[in-house]
N, C-alpha and C. Protein backbone atom coordinates (compact mmCIF):
# COMPACT_ATOMS: atom_id res chain seq x y z
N UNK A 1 -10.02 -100.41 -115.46
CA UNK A 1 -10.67 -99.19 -115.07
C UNK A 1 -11.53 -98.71 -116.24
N UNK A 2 -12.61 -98.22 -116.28
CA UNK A 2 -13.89 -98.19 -117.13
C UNK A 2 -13.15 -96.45 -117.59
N UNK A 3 -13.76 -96.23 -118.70
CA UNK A 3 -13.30 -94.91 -119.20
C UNK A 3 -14.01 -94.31 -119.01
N UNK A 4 -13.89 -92.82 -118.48
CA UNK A 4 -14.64 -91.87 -118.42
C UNK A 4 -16.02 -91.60 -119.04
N UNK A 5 -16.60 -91.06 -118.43
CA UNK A 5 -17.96 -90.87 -119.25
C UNK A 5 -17.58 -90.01 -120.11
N UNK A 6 -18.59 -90.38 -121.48
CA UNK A 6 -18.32 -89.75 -122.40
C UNK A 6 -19.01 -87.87 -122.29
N UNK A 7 -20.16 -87.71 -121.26
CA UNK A 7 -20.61 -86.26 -120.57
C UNK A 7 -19.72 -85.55 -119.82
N UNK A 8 -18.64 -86.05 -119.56
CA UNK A 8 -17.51 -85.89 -119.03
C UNK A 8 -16.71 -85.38 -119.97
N UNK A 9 -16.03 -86.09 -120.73
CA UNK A 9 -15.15 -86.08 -121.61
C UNK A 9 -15.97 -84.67 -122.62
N UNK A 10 -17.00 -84.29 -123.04
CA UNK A 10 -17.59 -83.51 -123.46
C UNK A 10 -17.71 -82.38 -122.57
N UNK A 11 -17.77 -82.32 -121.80
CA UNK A 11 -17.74 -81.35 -120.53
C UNK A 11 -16.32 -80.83 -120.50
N UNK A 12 -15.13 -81.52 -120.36
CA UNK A 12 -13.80 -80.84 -120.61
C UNK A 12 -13.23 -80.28 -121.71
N UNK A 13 -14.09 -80.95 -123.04
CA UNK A 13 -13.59 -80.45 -124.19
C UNK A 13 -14.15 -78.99 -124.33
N UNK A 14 -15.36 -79.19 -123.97
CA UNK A 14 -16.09 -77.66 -123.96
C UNK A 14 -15.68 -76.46 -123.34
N UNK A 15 -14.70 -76.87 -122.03
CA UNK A 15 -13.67 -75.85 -121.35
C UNK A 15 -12.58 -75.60 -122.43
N UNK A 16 -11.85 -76.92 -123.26
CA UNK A 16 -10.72 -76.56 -123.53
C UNK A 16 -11.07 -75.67 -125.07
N UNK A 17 -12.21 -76.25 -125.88
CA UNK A 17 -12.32 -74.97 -127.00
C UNK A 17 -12.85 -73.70 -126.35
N UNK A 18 -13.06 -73.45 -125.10
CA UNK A 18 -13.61 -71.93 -124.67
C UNK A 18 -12.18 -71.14 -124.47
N UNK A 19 -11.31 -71.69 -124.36
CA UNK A 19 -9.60 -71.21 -123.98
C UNK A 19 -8.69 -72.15 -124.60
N UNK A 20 -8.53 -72.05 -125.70
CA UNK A 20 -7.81 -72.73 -126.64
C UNK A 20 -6.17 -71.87 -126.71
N UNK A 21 -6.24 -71.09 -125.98
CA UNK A 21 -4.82 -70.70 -125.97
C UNK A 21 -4.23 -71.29 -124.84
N UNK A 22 -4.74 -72.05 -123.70
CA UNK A 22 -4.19 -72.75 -122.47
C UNK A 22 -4.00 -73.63 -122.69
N UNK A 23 -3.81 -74.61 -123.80
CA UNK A 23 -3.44 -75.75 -124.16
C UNK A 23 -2.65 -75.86 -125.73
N UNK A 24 -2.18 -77.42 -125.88
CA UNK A 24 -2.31 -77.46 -127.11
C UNK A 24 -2.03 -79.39 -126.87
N UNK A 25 -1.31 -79.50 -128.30
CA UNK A 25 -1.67 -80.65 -129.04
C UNK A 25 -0.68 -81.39 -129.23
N UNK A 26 -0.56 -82.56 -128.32
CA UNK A 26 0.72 -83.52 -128.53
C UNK A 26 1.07 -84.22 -129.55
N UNK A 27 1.93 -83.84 -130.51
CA UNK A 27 1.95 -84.20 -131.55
C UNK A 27 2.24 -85.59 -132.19
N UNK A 28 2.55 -86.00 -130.60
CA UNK A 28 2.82 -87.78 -130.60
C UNK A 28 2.01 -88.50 -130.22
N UNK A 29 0.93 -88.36 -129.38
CA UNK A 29 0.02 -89.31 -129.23
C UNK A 29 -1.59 -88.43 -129.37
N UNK A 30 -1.51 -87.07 -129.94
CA UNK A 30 -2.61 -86.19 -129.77
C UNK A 30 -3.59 -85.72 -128.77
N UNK A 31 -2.73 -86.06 -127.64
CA UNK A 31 -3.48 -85.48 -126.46
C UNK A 31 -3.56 -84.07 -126.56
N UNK A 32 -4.79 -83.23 -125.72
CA UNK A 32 -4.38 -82.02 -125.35
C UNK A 32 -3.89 -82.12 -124.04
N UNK A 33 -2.99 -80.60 -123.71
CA UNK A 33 -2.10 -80.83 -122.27
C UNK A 33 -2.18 -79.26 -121.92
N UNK A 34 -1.96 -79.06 -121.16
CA UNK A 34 -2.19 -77.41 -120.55
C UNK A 34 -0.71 -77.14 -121.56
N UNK A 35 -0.70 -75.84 -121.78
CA UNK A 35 0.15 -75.11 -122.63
C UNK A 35 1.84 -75.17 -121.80
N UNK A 36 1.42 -75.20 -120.76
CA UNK A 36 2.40 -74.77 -119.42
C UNK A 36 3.97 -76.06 -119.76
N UNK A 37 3.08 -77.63 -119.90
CA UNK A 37 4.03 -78.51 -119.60
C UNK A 37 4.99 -78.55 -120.96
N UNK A 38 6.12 -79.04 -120.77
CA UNK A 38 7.16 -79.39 -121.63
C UNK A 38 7.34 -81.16 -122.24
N UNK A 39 6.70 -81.61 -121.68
CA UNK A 39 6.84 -83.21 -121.85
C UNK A 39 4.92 -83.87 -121.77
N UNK A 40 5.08 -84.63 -122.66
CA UNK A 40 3.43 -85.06 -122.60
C UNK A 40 3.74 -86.31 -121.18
N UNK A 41 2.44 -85.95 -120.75
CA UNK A 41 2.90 -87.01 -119.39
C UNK A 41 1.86 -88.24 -119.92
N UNK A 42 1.26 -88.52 -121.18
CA UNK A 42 1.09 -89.80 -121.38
C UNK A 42 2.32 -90.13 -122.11
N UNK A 43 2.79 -89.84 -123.45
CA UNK A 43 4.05 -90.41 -124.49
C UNK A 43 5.02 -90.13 -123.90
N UNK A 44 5.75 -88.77 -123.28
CA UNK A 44 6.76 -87.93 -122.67
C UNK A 44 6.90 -87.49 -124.20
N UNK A 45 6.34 -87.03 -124.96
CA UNK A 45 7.09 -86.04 -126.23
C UNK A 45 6.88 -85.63 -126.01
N UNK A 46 7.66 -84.39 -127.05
CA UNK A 46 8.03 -82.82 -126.55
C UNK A 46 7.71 -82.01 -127.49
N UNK A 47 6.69 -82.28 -128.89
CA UNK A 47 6.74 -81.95 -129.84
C UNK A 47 5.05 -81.58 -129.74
N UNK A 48 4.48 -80.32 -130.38
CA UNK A 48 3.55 -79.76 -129.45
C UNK A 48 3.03 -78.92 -130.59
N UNK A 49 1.66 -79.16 -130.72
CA UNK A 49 1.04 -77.59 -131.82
C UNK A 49 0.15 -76.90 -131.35
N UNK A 50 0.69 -75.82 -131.22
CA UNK A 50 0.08 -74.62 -130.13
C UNK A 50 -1.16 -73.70 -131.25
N UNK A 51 -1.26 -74.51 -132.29
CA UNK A 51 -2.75 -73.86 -132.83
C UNK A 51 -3.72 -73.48 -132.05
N UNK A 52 -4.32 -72.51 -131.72
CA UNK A 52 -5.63 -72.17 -131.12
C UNK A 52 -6.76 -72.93 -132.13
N UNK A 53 -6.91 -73.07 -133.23
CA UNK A 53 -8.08 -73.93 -133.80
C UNK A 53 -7.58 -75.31 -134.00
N UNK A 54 -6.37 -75.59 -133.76
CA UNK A 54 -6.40 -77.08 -134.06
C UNK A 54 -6.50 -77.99 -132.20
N UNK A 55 -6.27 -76.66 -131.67
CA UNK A 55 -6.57 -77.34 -130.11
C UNK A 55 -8.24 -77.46 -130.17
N UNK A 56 -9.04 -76.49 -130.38
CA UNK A 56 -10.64 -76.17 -130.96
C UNK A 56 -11.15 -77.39 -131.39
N UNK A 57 -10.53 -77.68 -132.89
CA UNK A 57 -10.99 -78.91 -133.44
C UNK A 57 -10.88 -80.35 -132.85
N UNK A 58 -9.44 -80.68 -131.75
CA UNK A 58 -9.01 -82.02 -131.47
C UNK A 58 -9.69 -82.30 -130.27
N UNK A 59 -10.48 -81.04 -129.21
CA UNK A 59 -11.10 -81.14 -128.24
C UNK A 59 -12.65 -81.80 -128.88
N UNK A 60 -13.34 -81.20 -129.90
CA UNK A 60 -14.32 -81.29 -130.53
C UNK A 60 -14.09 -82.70 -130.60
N UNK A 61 -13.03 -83.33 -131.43
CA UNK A 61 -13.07 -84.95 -131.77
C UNK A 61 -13.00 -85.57 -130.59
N UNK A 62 -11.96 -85.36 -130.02
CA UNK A 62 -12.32 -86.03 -128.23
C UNK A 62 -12.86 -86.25 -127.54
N UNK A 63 -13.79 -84.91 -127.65
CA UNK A 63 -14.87 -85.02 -126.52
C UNK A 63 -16.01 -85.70 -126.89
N UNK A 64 -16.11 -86.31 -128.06
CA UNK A 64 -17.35 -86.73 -128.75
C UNK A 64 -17.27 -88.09 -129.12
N UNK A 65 -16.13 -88.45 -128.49
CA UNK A 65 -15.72 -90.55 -128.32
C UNK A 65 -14.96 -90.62 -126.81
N UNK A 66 -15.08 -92.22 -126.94
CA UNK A 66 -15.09 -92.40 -125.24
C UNK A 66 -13.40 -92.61 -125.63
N UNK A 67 -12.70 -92.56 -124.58
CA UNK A 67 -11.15 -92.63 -124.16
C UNK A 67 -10.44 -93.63 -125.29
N UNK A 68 -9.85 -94.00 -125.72
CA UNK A 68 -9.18 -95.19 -126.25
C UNK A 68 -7.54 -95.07 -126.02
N UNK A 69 -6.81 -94.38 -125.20
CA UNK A 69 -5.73 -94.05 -125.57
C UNK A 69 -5.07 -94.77 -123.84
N UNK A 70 -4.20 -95.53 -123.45
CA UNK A 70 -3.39 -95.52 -122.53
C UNK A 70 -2.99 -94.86 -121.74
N UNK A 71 -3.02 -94.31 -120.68
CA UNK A 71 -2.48 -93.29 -119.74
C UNK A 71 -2.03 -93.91 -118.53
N UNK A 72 -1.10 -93.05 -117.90
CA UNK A 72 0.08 -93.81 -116.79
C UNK A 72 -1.13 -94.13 -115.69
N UNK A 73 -2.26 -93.99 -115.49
CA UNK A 73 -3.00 -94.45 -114.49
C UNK A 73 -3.13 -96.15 -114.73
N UNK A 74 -3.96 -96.11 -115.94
CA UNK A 74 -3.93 -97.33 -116.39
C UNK A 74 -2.44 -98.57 -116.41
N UNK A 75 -1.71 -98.05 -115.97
CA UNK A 75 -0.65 -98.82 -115.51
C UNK A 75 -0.38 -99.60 -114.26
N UNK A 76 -0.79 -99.16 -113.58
CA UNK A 76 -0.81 -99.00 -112.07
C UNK A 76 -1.69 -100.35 -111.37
């Protein structure tokens, strides 16, 4: 499966630094995840940094390279 466009991936990051308190930062594989969940549903860790600028900054790096990371779709 081809990875997301990278106008894409820039397009969500730009939502998630506009509300950086609705998310944060999986501290095991560095995804962002809505603030809400308890378990990362790519790694399942549970270990989480609810920085408002470090969610800011990791959206910024994300959104500005194409995917490289594994996710349970890609399993399938």
């Amino acid at each position: 499966m081809p990875s997301e466009p990278l106008n894409d991936r820039a397009r969500q990051a730009s939502k998630i630094a506009s509300q950086p308190e609705d998310y944060k930062i999986c501290e095991g594989c560095d995804s962002i995840v809505a603030r809400r969940v308890h378990f990362c549903p790519n790694c399942h860790g549970y270990r989480f940094n609810e920085n408002p600028q470090a969610v800011i900054d990791q959206a910024i790096l994300l959104g500005g390279r194409e995917r490289t990371s594994v996710v349970s779709d890609d399993l399938v």
